[in-house]
PDB file of N, CA and C in Angstrom:
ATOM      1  N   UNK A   1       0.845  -1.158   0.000  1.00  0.00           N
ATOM      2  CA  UNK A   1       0.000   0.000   0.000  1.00  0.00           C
ATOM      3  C   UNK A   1       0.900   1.234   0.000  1.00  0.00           C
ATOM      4  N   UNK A   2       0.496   2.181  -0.741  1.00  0.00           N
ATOM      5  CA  UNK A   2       0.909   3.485  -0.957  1.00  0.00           C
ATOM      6  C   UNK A   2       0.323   4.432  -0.151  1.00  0.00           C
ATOM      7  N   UNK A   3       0.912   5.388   0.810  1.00  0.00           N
ATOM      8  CA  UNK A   3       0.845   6.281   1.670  1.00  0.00           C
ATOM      9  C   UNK A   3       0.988   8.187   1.449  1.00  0.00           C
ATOM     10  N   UNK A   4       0.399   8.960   0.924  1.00  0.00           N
ATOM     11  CA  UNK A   4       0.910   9.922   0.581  1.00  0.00           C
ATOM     12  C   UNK A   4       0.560  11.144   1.432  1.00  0.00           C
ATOM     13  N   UNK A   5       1.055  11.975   2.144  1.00  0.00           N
ATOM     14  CA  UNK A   5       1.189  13.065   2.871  1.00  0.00           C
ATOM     15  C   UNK A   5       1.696  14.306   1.923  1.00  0.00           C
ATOM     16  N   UNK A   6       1.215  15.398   2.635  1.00  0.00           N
ATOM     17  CA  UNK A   6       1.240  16.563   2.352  1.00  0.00           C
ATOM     18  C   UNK A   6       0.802  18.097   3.304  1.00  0.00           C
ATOM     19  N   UNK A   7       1.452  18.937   3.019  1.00  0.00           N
ATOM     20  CA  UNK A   7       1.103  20.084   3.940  1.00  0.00           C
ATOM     21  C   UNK A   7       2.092  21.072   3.835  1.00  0.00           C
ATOM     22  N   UNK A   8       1.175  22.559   4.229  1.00  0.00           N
ATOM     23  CA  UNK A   8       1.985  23.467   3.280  1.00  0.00           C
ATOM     24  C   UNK A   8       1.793  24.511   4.775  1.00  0.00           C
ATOM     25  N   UNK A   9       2.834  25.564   4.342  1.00  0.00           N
ATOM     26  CA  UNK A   9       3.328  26.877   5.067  1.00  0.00           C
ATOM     27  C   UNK A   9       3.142  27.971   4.306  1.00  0.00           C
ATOM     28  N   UNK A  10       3.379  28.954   4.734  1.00  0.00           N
ATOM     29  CA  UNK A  10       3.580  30.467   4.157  1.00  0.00           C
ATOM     30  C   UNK A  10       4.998  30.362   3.409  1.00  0.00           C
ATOM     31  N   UNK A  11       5.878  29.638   3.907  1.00  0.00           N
ATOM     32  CA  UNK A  11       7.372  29.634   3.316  1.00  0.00           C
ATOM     33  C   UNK A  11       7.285  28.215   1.894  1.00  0.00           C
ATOM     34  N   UNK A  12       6.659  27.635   2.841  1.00  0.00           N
ATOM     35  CA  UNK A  12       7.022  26.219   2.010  1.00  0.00           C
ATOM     36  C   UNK A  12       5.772  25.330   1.267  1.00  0.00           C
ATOM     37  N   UNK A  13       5.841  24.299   0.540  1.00  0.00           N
ATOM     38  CA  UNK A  13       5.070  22.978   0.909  1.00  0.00           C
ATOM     39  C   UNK A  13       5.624  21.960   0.332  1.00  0.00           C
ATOM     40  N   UNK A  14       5.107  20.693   0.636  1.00  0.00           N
ATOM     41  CA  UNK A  14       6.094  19.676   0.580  1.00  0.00           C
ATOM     42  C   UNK A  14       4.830  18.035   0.680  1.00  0.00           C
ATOM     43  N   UNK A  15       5.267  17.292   0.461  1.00  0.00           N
ATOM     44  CA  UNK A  15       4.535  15.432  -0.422  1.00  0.00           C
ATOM     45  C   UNK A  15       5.699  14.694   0.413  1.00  0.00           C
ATOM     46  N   UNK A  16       5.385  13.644   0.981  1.00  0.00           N
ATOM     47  CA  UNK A  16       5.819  12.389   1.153  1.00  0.00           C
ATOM     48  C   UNK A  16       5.310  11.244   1.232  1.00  0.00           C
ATOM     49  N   UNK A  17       5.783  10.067   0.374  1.00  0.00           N
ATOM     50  CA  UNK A  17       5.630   8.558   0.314  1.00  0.00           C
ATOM     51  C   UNK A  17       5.688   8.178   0.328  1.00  0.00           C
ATOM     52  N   UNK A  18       5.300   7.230   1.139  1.00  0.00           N
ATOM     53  CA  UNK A  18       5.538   5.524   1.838  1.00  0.00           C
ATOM     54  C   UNK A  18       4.997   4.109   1.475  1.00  0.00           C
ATOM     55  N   UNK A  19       5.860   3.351   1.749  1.00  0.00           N
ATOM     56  CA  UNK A  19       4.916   2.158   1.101  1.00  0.00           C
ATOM     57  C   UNK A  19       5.000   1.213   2.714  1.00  0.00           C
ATOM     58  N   UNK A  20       3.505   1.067   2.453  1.00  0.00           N
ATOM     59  CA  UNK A  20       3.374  -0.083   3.981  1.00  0.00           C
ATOM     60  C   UNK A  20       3.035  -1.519   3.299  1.00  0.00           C
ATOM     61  N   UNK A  21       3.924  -1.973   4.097  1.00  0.00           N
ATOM     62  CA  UNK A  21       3.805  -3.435   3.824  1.00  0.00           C
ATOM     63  C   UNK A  21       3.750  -4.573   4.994  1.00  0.00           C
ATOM     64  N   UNK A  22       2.503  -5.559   4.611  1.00  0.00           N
ATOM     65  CA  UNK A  22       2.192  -6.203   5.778  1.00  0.00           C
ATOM     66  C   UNK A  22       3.152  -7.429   5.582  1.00  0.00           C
ATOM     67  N   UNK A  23       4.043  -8.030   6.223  1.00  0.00           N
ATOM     68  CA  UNK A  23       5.216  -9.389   5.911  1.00  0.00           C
ATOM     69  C   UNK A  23       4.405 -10.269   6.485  1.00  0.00           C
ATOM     70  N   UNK A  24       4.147 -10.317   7.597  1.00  0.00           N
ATOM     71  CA  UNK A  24       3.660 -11.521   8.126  1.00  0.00           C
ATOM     72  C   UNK A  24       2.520 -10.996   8.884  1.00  0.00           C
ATOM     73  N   UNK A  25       1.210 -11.880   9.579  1.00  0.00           N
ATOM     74  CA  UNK A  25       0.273 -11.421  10.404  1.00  0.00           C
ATOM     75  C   UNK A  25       0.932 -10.604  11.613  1.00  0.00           C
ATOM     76  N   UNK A  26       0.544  -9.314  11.580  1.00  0.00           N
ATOM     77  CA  UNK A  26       1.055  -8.355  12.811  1.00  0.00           C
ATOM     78  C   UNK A  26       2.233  -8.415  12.300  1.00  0.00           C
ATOM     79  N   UNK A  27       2.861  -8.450  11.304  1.00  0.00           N
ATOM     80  CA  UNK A  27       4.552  -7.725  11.336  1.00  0.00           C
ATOM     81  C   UNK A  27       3.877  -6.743  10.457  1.00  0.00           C
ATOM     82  N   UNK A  28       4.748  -5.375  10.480  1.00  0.00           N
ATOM     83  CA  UNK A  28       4.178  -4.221   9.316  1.00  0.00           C
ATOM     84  C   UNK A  28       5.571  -3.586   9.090  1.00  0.00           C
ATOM     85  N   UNK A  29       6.107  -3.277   7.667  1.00  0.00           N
ATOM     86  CA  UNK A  29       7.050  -2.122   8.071  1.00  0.00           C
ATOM     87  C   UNK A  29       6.545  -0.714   7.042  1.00  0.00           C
ATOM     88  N   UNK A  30       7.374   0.587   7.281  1.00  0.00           N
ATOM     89  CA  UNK A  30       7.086   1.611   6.632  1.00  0.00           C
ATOM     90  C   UNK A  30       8.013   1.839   5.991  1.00  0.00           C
ATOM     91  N   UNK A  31       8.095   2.202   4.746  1.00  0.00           N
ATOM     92  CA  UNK A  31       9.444   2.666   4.271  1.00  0.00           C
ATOM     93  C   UNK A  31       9.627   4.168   3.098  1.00  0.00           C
ATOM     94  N   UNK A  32      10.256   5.268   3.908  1.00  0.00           N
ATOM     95  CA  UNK A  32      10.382   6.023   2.793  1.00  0.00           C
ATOM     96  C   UNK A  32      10.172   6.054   1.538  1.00  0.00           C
ATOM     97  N   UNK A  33       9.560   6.245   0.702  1.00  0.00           N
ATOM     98  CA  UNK A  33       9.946   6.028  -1.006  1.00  0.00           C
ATOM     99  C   UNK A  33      10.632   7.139  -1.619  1.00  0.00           C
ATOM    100  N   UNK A  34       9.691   8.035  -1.405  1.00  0.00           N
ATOM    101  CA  UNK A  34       9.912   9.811  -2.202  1.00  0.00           C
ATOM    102  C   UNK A  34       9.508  11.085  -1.766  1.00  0.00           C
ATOM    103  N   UNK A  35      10.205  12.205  -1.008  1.00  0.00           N
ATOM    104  CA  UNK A  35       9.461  13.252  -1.044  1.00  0.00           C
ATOM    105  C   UNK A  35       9.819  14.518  -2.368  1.00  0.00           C
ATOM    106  N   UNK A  36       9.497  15.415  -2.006  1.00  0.00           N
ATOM    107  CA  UNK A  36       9.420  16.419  -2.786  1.00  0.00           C
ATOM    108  C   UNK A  36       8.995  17.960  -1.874  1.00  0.00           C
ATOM    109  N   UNK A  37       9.750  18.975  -2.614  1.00  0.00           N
ATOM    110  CA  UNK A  37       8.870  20.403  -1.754  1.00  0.00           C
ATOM    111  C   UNK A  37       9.417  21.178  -2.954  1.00  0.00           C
ATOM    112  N   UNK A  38       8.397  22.374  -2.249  1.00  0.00           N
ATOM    113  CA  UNK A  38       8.542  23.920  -3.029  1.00  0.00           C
ATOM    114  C   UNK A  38       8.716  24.744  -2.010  1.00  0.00           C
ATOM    115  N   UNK A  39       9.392  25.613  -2.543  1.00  0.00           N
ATOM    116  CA  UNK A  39       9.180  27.106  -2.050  1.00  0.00           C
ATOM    117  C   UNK A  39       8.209  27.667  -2.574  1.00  0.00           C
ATOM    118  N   UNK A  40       7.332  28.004  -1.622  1.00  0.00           N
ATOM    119  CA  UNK A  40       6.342  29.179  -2.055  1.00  0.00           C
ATOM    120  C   UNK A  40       6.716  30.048  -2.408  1.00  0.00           C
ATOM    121  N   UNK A  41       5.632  31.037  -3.502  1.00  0.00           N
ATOM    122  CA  UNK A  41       6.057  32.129  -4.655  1.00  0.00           C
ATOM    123  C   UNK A  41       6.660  33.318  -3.508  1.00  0.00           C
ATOM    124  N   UNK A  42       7.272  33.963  -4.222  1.00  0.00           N
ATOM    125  CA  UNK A  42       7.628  35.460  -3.659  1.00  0.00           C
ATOM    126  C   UNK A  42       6.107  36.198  -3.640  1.00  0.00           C
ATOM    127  N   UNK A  43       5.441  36.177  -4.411  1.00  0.00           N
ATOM    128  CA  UNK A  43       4.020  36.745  -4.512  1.00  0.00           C
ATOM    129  C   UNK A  43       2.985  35.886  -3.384  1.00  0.00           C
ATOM    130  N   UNK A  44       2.281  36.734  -2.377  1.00  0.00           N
ATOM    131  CA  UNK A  44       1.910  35.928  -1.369  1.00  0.00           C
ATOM    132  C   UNK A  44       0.328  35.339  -2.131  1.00  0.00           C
ATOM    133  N   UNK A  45       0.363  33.866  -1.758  1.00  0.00           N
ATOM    134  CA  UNK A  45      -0.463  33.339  -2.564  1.00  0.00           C
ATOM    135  C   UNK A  45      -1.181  32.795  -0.431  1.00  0.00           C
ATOM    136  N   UNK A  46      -2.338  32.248  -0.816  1.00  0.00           N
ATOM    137  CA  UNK A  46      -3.262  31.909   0.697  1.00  0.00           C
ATOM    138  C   UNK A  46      -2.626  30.498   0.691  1.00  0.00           C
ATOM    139  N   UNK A  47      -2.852  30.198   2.047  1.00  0.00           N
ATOM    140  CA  UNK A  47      -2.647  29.061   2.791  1.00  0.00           C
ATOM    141  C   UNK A  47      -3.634  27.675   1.849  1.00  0.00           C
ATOM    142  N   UNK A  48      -4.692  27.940   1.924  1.00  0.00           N
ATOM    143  CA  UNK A  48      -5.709  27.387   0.989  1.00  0.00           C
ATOM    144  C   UNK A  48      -4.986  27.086  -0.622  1.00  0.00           C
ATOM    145  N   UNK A  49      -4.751  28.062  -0.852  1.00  0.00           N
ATOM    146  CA  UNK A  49      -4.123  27.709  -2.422  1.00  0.00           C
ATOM    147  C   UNK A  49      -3.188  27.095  -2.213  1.00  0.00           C
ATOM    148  N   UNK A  50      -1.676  27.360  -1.496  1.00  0.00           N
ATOM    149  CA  UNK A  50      -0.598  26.610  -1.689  1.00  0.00           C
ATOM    150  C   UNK A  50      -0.874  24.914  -1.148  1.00  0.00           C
ATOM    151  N   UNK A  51      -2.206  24.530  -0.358  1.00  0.00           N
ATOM    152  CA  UNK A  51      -2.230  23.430  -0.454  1.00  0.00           C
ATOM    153  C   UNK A  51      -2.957  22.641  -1.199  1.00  0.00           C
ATOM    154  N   UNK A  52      -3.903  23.306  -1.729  1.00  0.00           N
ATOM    155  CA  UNK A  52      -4.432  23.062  -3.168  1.00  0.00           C
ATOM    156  C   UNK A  52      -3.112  22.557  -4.243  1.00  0.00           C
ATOM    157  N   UNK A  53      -1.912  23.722  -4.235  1.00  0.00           N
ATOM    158  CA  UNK A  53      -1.144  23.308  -5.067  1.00  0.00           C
ATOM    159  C   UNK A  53       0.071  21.773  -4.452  1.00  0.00           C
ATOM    160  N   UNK A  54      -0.404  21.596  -3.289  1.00  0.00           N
ATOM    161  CA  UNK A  54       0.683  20.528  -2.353  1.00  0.00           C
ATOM    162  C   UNK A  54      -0.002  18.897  -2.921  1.00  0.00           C
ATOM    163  N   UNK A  55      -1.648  18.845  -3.082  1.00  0.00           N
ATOM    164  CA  UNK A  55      -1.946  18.240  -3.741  1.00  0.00           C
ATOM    165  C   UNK A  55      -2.502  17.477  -4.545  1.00  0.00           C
ATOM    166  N   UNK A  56      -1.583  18.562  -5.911  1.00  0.00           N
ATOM    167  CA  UNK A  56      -1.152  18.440  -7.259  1.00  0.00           C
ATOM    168  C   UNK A  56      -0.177  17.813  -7.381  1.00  0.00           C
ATOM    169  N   UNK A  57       1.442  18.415  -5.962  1.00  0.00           N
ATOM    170  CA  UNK A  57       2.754  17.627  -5.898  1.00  0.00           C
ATOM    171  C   UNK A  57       2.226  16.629  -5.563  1.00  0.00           C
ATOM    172  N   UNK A  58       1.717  16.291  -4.551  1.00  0.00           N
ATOM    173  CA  UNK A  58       1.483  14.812  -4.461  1.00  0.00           C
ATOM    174  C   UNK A  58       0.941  13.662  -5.026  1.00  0.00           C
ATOM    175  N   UNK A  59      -0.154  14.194  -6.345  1.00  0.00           N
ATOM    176  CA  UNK A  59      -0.936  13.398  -7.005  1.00  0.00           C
ATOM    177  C   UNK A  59       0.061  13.036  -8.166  1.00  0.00           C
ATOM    178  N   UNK A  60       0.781  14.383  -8.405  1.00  0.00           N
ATOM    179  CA  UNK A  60       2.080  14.166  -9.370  1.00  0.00           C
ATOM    180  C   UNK A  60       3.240  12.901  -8.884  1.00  0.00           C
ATOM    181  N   UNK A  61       3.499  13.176  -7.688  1.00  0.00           N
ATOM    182  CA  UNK A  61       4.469  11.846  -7.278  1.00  0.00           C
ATOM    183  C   UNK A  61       3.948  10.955  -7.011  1.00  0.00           C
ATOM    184  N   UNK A  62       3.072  11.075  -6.305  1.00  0.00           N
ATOM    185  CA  UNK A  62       2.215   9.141  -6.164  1.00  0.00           C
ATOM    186  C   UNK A  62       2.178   8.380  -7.317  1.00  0.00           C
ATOM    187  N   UNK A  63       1.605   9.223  -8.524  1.00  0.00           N
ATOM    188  CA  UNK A  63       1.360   8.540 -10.148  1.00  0.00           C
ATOM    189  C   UNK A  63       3.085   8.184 -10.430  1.00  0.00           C
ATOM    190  N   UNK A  64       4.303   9.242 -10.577  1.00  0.00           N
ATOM    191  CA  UNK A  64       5.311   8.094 -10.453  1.00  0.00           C
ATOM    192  C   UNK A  64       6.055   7.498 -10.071  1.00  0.00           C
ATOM    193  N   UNK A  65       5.612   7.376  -8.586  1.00  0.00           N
ATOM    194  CA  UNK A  65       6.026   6.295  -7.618  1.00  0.00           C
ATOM    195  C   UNK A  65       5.212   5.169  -8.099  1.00  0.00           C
ATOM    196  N   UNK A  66       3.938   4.865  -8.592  1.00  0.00           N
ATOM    197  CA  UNK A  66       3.155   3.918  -8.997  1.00  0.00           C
ATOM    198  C   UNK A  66       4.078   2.944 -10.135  1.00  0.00           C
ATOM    199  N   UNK A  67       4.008   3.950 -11.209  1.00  0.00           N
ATOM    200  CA  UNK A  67       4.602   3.892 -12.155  1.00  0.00           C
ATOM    201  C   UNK A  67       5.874   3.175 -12.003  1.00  0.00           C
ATOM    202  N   UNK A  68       6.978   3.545 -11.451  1.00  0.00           N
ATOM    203  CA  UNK A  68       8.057   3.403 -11.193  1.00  0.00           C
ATOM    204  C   UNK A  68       8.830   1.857 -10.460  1.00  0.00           C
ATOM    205  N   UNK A  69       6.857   1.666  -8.899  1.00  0.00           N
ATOM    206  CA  UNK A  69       7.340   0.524  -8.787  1.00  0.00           C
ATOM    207  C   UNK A  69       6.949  -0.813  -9.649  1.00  0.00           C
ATOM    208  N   UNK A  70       7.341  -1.632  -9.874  1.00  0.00           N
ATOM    209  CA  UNK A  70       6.722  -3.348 -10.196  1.00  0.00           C
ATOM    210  C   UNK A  70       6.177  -4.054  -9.419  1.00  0.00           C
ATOM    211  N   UNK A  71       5.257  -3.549  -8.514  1.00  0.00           N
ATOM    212  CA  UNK A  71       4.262  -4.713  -7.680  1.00  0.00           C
ATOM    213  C   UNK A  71       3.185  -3.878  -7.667  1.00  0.00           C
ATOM    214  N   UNK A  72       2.682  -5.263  -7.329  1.00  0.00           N
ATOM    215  CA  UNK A  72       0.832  -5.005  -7.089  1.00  0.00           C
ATOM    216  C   UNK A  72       0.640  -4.124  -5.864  1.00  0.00           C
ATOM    217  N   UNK A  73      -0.135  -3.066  -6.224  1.00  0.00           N
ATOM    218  CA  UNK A  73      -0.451  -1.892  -5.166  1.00  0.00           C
ATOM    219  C   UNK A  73      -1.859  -2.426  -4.262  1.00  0.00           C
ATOM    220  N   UNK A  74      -2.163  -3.048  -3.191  1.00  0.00           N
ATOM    221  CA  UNK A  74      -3.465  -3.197  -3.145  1.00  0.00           C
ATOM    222  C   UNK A  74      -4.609  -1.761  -2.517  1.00  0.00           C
ATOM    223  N   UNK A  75      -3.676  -0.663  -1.991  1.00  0.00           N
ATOM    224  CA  UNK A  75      -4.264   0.581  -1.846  1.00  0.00           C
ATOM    225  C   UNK A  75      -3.283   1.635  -2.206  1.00  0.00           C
ATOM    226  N   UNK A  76      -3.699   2.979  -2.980  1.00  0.00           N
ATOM    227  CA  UNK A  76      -2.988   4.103  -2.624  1.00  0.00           C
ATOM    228  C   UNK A  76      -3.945   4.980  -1.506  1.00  0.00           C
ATOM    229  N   UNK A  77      -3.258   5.480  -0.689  1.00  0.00           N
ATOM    230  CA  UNK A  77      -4.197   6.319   0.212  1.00  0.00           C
ATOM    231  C   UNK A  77      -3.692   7.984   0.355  1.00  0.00           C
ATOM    232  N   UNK A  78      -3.998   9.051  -0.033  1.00  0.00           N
ATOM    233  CA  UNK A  78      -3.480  10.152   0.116  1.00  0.00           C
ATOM    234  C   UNK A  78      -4.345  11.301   1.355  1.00  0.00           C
ATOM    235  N   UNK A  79      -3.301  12.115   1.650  1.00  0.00           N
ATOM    236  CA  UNK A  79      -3.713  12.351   2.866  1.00  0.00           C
ATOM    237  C   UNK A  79      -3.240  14.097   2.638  1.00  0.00           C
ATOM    238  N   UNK A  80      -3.989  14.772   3.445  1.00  0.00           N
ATOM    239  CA  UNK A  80      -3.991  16.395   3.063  1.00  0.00           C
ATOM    240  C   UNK A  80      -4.824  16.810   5.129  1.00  0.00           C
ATOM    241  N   UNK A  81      -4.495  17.821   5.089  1.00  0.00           N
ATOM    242  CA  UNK A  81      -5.457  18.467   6.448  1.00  0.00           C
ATOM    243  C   UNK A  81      -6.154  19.463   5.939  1.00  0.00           C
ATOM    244  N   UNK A  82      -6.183  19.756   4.841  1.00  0.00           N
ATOM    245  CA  UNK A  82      -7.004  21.373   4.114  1.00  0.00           C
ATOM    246  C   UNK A  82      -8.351  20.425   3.927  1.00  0.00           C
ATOM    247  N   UNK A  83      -9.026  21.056   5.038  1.00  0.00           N
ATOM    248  CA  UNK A  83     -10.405  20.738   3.866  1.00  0.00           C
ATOM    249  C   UNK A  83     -11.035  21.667   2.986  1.00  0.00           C
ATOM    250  N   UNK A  84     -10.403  22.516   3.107  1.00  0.00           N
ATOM    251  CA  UNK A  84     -10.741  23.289   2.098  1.00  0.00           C
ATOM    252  C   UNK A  84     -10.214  22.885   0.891  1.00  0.00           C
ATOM    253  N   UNK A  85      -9.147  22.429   0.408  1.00  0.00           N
ATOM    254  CA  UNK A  85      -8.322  21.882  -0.368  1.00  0.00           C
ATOM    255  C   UNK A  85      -9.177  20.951  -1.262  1.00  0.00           C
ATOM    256  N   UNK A  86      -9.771  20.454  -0.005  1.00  0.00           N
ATOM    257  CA  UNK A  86     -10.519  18.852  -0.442  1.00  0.00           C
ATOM    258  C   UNK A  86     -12.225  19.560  -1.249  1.00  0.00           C
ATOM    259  N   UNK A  87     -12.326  20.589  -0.070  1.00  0.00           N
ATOM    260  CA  UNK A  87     -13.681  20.552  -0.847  1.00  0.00           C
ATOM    261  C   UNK A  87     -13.457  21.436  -2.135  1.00  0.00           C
ATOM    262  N   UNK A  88     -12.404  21.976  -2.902  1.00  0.00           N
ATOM    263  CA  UNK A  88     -12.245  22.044  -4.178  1.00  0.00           C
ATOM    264  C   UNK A  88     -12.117  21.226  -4.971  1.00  0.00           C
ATOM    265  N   UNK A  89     -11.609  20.490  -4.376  1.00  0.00           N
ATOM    266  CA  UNK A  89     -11.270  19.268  -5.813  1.00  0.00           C
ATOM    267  C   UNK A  89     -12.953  18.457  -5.917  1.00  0.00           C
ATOM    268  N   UNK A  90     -13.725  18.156  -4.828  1.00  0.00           N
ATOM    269  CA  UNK A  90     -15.269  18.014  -4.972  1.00  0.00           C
ATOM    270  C   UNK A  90     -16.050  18.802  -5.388  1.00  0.00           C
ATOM    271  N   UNK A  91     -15.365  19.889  -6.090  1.00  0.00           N
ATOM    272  CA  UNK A  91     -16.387  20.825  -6.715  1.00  0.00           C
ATOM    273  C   UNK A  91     -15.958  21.056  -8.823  1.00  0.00           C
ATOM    274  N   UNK A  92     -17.419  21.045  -8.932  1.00  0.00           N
ATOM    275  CA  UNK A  92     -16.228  20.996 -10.882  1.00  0.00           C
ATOM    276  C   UNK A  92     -15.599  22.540 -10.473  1.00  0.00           C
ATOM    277  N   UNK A  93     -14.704  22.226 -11.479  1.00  0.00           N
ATOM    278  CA  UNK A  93     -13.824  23.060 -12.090  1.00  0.00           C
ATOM    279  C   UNK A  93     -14.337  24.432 -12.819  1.00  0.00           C
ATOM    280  N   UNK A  94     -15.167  24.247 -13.203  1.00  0.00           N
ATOM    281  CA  UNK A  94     -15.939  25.475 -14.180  1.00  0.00           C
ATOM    282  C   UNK A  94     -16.568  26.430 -13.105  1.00  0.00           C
ATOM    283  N   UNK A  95     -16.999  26.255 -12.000  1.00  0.00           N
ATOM    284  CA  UNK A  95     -17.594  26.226 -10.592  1.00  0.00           C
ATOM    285  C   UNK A  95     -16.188  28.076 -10.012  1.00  0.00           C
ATOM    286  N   UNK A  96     -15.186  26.972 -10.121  1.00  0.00           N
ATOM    287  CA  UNK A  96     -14.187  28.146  -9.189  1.00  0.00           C
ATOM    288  C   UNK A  96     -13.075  29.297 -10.016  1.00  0.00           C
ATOM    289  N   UNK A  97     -12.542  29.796  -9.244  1.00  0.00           N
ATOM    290  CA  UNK A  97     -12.006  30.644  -9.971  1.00  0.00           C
ATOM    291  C   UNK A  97     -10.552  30.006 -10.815  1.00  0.00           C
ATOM    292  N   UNK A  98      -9.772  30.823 -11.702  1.00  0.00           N
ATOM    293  CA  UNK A  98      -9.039  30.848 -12.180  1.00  0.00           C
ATOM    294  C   UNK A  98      -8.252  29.624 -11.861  1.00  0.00           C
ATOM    295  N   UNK A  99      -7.386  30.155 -10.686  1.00  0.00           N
ATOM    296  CA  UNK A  99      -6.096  29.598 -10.228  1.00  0.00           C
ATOM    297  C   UNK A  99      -6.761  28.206  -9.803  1.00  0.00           C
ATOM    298  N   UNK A 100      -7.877  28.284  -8.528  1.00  0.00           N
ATOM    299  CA  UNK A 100      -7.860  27.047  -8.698  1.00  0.00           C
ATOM    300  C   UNK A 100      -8.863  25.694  -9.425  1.00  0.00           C
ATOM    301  N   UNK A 101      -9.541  26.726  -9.908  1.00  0.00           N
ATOM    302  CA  UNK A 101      -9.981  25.536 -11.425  1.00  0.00           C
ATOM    303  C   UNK A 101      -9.172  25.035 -11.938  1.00  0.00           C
ATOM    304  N   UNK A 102      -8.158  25.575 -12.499  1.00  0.00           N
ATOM    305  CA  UNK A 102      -6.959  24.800 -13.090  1.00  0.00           C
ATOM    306  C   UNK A 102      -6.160  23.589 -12.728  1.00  0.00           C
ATOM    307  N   UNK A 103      -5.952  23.725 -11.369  1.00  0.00           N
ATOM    308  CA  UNK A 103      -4.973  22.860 -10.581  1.00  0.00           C
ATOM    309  C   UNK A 103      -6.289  21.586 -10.166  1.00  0.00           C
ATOM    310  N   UNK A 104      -8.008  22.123 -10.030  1.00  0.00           N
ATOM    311  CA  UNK A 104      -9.061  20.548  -9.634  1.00  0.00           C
ATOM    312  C   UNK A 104      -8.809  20.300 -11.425  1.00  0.00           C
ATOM    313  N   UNK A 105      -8.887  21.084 -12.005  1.00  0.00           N
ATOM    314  CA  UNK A 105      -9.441  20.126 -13.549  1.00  0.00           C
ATOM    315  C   UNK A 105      -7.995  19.512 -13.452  1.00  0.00           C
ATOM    316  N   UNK A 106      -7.009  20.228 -13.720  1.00  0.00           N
ATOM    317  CA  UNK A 106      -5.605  18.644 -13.488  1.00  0.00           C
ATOM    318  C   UNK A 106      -5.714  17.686 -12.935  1.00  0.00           C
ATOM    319  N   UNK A 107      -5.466  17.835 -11.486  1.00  0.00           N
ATOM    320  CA  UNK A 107      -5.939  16.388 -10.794  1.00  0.00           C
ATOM    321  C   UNK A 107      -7.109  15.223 -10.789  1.00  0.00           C
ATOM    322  N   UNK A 108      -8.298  16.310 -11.227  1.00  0.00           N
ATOM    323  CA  UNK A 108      -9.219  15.181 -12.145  1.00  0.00           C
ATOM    324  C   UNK A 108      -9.421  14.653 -12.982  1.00  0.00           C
ATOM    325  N   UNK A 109      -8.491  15.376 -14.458  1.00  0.00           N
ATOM    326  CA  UNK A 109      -8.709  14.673 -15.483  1.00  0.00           C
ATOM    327  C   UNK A 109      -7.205  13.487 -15.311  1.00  0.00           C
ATOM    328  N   UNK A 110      -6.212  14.091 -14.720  1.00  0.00           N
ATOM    329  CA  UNK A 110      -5.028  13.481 -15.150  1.00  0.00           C
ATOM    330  C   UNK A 110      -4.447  12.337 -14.036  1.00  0.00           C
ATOM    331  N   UNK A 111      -5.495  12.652 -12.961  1.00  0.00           N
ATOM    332  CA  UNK A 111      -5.208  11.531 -11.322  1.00  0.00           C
ATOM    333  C   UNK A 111      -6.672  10.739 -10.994  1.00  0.00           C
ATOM    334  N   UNK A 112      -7.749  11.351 -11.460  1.00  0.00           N
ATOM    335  CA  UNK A 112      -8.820  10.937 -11.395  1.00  0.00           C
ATOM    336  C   UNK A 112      -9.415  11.147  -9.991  1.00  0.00           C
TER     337      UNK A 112
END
């Protein structure tokens, strides 16, 4: 199973991914795969948007961490604390403004 985190700052934001794997009944381990970050723009963009844009990074690396590995995935699970974040991407695209129509119609047409 695929694990993906995310969460953003005024300075920063940043994706990380893990793969959990069950070995034996009750053994589990976690293991790093991939992170990634940005610096946020010099132009002050909202808390709301830059994690809107955190994930995009993450839907972007999960797809090629997927990609990348050769085994059967039996879950990806991605994970965000914006619900605001969230309740954009549950809204169409035609619906919001500019900036972030752009970044839900990506992740929906191209992450599903």
């Amino acid at each position: 199973m695929l694990l993906g985190y995310s969460d953003a700052s005024e300075a920063a934001y940043g994706t990380v991914v893990y793969m959990h794997c069950v070995k034996e009944v009750g053994t589990t381990t976690n293991k790093l795969i991939a992170s990634k970050s940005r610096v946020a723009p010099i132009k002050v963009i909202s808390i709301p948007r830059l994690e809107l844009s955190e994930c995009l990074l993450l839907a972007q690396l999960v797809e090629k961490v997927r990609l990348s590995l050769q085994v059967h995935l039996a879950k990806i699970i991605l994970h965000t604390n914006s619900t605001i974040a969230i309740a954009w991407i549950n809204t169409p695209a035609n619906q919001l403004k500019t900036f972030v129509g752009n970044r839900v119609s990506k992740l929906v047409l191209d992450y599903g």
